[in-house]
Protein backbone atom coordinates (compact mmCIF):
# COMPACT_ATOMS: atom_id res chain seq x y z
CA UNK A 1 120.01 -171.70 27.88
CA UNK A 2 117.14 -170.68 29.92
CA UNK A 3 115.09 -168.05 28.71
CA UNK A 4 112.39 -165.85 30.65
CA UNK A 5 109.44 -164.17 28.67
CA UNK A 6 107.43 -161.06 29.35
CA UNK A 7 103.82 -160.47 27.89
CA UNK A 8 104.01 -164.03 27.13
CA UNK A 9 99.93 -163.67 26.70
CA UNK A 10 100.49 -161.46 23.77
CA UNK A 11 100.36 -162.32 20.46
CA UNK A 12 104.07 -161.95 20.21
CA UNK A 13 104.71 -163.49 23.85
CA UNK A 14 101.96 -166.43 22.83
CA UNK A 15 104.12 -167.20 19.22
CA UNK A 16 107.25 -166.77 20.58
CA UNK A 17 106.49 -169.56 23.80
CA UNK A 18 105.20 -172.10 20.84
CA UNK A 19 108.61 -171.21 18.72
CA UNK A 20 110.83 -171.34 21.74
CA UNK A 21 109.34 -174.63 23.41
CA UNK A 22 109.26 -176.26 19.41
CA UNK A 23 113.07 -175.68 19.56
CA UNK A 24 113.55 -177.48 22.54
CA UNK A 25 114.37 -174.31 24.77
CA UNK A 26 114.18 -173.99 28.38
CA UNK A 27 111.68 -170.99 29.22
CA UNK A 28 109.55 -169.57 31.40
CA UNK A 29 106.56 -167.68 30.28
CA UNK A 30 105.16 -164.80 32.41
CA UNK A 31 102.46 -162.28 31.68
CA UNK A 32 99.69 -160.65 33.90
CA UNK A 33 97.08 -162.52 35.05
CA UNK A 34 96.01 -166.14 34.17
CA UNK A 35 98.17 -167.74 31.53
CA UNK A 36 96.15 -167.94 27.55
CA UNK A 37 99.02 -170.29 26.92
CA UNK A 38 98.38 -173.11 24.60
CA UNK A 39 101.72 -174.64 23.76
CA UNK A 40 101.73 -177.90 26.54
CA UNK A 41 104.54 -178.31 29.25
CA UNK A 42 105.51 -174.59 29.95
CA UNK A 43 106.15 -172.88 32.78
CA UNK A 44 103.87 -170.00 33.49
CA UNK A 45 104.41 -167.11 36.15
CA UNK A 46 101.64 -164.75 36.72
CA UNK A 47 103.81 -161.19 37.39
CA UNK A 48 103.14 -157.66 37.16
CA UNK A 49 106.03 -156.07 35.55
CA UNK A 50 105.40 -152.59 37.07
CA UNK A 51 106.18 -154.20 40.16
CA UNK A 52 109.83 -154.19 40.87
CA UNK A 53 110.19 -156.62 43.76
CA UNK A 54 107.93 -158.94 41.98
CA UNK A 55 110.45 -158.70 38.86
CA UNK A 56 113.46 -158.87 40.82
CA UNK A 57 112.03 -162.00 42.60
CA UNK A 58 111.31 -163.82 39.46
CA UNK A 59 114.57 -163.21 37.11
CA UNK A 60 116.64 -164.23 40.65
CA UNK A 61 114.25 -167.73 41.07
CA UNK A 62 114.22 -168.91 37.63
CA UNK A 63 118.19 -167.21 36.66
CA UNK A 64 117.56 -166.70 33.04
CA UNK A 65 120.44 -166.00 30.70
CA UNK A 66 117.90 -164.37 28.39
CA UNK A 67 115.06 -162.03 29.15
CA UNK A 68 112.48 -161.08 25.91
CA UNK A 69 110.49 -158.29 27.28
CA UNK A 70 107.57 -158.37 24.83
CA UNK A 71 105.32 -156.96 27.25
CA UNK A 72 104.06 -153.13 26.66
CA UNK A 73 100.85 -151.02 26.20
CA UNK A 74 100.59 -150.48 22.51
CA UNK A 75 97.11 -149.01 22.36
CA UNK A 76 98.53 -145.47 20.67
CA UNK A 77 95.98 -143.21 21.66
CA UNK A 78 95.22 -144.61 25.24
CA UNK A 79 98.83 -144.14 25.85
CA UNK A 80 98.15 -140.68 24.87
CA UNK A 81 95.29 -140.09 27.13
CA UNK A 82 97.18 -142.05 30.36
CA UNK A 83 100.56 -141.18 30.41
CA UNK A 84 101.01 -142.36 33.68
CA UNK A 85 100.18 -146.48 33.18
CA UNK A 86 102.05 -145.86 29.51
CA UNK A 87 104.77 -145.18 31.36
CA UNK A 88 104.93 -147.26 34.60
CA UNK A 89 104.66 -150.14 31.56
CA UNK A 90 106.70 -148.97 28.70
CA UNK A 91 109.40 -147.21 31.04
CA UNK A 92 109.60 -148.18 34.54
CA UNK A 93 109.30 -151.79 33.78
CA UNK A 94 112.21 -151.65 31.51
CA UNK A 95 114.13 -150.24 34.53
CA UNK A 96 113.03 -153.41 36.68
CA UNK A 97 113.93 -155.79 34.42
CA UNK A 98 117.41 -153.72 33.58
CA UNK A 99 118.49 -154.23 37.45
CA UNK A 100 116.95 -157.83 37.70
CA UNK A 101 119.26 -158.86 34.71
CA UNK A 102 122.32 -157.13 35.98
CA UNK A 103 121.71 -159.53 38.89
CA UNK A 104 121.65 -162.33 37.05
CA UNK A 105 124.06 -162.26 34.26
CA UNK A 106 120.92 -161.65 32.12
CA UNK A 107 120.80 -160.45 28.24
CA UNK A 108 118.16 -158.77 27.80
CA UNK A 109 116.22 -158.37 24.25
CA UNK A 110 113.99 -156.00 24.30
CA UNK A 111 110.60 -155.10 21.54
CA UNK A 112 110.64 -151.20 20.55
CA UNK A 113 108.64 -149.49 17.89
CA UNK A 114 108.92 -147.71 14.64
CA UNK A 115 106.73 -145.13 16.61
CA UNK A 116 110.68 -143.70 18.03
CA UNK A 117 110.65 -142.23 14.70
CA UNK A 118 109.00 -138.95 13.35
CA UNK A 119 107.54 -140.37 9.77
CA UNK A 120 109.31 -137.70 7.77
CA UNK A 121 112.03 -139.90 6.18
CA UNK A 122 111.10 -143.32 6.26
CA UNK A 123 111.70 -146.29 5.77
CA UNK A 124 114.69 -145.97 8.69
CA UNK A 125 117.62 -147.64 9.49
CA UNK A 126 119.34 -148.70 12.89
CA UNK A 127 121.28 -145.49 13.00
CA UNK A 128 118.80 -143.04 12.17
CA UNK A 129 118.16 -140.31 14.87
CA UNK A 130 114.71 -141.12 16.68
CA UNK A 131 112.06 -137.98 17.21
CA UNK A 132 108.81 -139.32 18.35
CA UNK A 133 105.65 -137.63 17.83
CA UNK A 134 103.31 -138.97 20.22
CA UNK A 135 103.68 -140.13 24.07
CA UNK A 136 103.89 -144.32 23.11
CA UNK A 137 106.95 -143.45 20.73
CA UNK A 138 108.36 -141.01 23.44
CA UNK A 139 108.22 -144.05 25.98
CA UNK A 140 109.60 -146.38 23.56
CA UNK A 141 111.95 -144.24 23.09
CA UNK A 142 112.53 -143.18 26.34
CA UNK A 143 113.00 -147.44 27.12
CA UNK A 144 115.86 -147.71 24.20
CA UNK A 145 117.93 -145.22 26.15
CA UNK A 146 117.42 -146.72 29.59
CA UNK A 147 119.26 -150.04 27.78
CA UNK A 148 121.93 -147.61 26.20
CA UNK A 149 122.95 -146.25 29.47
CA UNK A 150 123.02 -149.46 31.14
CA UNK A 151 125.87 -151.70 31.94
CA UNK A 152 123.82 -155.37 31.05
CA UNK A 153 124.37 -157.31 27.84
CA UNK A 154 121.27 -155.97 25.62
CA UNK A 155 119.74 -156.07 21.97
CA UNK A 156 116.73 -154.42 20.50
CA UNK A 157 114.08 -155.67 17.99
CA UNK A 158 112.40 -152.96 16.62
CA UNK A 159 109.18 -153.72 14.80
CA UNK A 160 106.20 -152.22 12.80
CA UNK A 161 102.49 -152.93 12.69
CA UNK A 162 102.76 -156.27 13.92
CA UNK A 163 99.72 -158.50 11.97
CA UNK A 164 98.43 -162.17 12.77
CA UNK A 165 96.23 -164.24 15.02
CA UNK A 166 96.24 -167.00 17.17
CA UNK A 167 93.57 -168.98 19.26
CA UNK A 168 92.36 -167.46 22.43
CA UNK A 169 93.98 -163.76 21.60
CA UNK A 170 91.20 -160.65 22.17
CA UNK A 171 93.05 -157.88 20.86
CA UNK A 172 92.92 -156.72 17.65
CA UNK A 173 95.20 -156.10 14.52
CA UNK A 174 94.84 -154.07 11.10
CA UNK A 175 94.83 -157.21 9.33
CA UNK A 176 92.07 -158.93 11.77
CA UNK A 177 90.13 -155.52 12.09
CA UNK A 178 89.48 -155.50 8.30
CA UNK A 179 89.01 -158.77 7.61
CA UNK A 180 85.94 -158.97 10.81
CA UNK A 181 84.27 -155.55 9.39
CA UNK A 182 83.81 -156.86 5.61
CA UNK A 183 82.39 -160.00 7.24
CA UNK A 184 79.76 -158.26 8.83
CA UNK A 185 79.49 -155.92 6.26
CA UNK A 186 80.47 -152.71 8.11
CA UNK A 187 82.32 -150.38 5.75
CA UNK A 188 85.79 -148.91 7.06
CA UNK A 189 87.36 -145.37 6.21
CA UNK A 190 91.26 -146.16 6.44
CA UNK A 191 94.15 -143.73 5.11
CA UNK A 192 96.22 -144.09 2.37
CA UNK A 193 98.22 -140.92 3.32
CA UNK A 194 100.71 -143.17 5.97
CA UNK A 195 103.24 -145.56 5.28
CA UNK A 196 104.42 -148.79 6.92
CA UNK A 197 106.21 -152.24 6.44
CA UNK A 198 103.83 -154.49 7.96
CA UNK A 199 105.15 -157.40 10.35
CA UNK A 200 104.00 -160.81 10.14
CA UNK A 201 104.01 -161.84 13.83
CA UNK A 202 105.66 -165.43 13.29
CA UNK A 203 108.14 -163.56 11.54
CA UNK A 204 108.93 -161.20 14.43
CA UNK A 205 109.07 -164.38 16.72
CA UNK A 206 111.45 -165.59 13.93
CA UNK A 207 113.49 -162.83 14.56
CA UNK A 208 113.59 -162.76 18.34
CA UNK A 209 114.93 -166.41 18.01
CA UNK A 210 117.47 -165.55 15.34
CA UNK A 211 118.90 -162.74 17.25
CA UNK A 212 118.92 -165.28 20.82
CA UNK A 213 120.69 -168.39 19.27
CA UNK A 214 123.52 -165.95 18.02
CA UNK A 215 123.80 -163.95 20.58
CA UNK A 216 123.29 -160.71 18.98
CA UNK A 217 123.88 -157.66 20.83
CA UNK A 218 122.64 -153.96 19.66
CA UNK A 219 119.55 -152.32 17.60
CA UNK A 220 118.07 -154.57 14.90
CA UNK A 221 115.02 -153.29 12.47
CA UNK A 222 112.48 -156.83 12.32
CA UNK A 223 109.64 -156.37 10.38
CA UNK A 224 108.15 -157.03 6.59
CA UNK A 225 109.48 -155.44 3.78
CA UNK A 226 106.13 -154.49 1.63
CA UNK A 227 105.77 -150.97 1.99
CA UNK A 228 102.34 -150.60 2.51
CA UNK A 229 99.25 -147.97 3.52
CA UNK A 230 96.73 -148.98 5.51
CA UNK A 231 94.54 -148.49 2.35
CA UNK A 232 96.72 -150.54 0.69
CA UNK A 233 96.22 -153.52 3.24
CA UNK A 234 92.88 -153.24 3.51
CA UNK A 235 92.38 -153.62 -0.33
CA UNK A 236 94.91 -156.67 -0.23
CA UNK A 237 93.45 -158.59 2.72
CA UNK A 238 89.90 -158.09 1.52
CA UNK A 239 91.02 -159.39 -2.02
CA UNK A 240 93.07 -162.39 0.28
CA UNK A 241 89.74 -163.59 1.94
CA UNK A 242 86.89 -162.41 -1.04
CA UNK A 243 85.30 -159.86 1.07
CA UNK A 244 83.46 -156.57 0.12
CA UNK A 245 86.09 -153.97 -1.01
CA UNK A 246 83.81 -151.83 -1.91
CA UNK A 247 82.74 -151.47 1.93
CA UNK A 248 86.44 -149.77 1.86
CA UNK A 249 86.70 -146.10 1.56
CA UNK A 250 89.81 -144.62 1.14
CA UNK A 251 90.77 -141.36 3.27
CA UNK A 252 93.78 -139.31 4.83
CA UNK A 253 94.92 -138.55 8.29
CA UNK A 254 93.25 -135.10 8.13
CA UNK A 255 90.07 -136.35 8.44
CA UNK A 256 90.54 -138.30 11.74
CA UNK A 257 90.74 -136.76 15.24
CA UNK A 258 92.88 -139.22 17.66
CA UNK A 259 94.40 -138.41 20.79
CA UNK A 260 97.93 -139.30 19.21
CA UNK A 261 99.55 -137.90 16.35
CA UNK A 262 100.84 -140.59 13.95
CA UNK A 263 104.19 -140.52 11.84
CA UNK A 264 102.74 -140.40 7.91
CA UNK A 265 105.85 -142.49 6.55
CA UNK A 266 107.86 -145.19 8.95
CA UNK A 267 109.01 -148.40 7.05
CA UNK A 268 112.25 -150.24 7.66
CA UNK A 269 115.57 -151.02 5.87
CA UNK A 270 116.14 -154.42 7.28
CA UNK A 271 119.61 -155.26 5.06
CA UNK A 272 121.32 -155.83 8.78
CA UNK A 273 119.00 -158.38 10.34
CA UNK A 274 119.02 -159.66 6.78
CA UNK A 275 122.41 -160.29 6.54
CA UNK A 276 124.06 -160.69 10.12
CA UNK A 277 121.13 -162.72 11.44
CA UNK A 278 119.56 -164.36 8.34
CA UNK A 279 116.26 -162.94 8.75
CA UNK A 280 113.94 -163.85 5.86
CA UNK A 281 110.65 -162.30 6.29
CA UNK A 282 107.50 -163.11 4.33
CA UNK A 283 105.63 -161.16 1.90
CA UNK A 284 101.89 -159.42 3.39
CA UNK A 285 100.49 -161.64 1.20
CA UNK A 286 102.21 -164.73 2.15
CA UNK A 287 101.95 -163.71 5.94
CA UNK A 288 97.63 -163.32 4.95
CA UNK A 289 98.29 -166.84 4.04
CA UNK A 290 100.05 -168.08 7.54
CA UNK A 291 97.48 -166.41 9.29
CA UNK A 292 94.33 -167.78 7.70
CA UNK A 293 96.33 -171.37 8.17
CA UNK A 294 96.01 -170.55 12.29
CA UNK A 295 92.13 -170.95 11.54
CA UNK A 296 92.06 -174.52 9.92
């Protein structure tokens, strides 16, 4: 089985590589840019996946028989504010890398968002009917269907407020963002008026490479199963690492302007990836634990 990644400099694309290679899997990692891969011996491709020549070239070179697209602008608001590079990346990409797998023979597996959903009756299954609220869900969204149309062999992970760190990564997560503010002592205003089931992010790569080895083919939900506020992860994490809570003030969506609207209550039911794939995800509080271990 050879198996091509997408945003493989993510923190997703960067777990998934180490998880992948650790099981003794062919792959090829590709992301834009230089590679900030750290597992030893892989393959790395530098590719643009807006570029649809580029993508075709690469999936017909390397003839994967699985494609993980974990690459996608996930900054909420900036997708807000720039539609257009939201969705050349969320959208038009996912069109690419549909015709470069029909090409191939490819399965594709494919990262989506809780963010399809409109918050109002949460936590969601599979099945539930998708009504985003803000442009990054619409494109999300907008991707799922592209795959539901197609002809190709496809699967969906969908995932929630994905948490965790790992050497050499610059962007930020909830979990991360608190922890760095307590240490230097800034306090934080985070709501406790929106909902979600955190995702420990070597659980999501857990996931992924449940879903490849049995060849899984439709929508599953792949994410924690503590339903959780912000508020309420702030208070844990700072409790997890003896930092300032009282730097912590809790607050409501009403008091913050942002570009994008935000669904108050997401959350998923996971009982399918639970039972067809044997998904076992780990408690916040466990996953706190992984995720300091990255650091030792």
């Amino acid at each position: 089985m050879r198996i091509l990644i997408t945003g493989a400099n993510g923190l997703l694309g960067q777990k998934l590589v180490k998880l992948l290679a650790d099981n003794h899997l062919d792959l090829l990692a590709t992301s834009q840019g230089a590679s900030r891969i750290r597992t030893p011996g892989v393959d790395f491709l530098s590719l643009n996946i807006t570029d649809g020549a580029a993508v075709t070239r690469a999936v017909t070179e390397y003839e994967p028989s699985v494609i993980v697209n974990c690459a996608a602008m996930t900054q909420v608001d900036q997708c807000e504010t720039d539609r257009k590079k939201c969705w050349e990346i969320n959208v038009v990409s996912v069109a690419h890398l549909i015709e470069a797998a029909s090409s191939v023979g490819a399965h594709l597996l494919h990262i989506s968002s809780d963010f399809i959903f409109d918050g109002t009756s949460g936590p969601y299954r599979e099945e539930d009917q998708p009504n985003p609220v803000n442009f990054y869900g619409q494109s999300k969204w907008a991707a799922e269907k592209l795959l539901y149309d197609s002809k190709i062999d496809w699967s969906i992970a969908r995932t929630i407020l994905v948490y965790g760190a790992t050497p050499g990564y610059s962007r930020s997560n909830i979990m991360l963002w608190v922890k760095q503010s307590l240490e230097s002592g800034s306090p934080i205003r985070v709501v406790a008026d929106q909902f979600r089931t955190p995702t420990l992010v070597e659980d999501l790569a857990q996931g992924c490479l449940l879903m490849i080895r049995k060849k899984a083919t439709g929508i599953y939900h792949i994410s924690g199963e503590d339903l959780l506020t912000p508020y309420d992860i702030a208070i844990i994490t700072a409790r997890y690492f003896s930092l300032d809570e009282s730097l912590i003030t809790k607050t409501d969506s009403k008091e913050f302007t942002q570009p994008a609207k935000r669904p108050l209550k997401t959350g998923f039911i996971i009982e399918k990836a639970k039972t067809e794939l044997g998904y076992a995800p780990h408690s916040f509080e466990s996953g706190l634990a992984i995720t300091a271990s990255n650091w030792d």
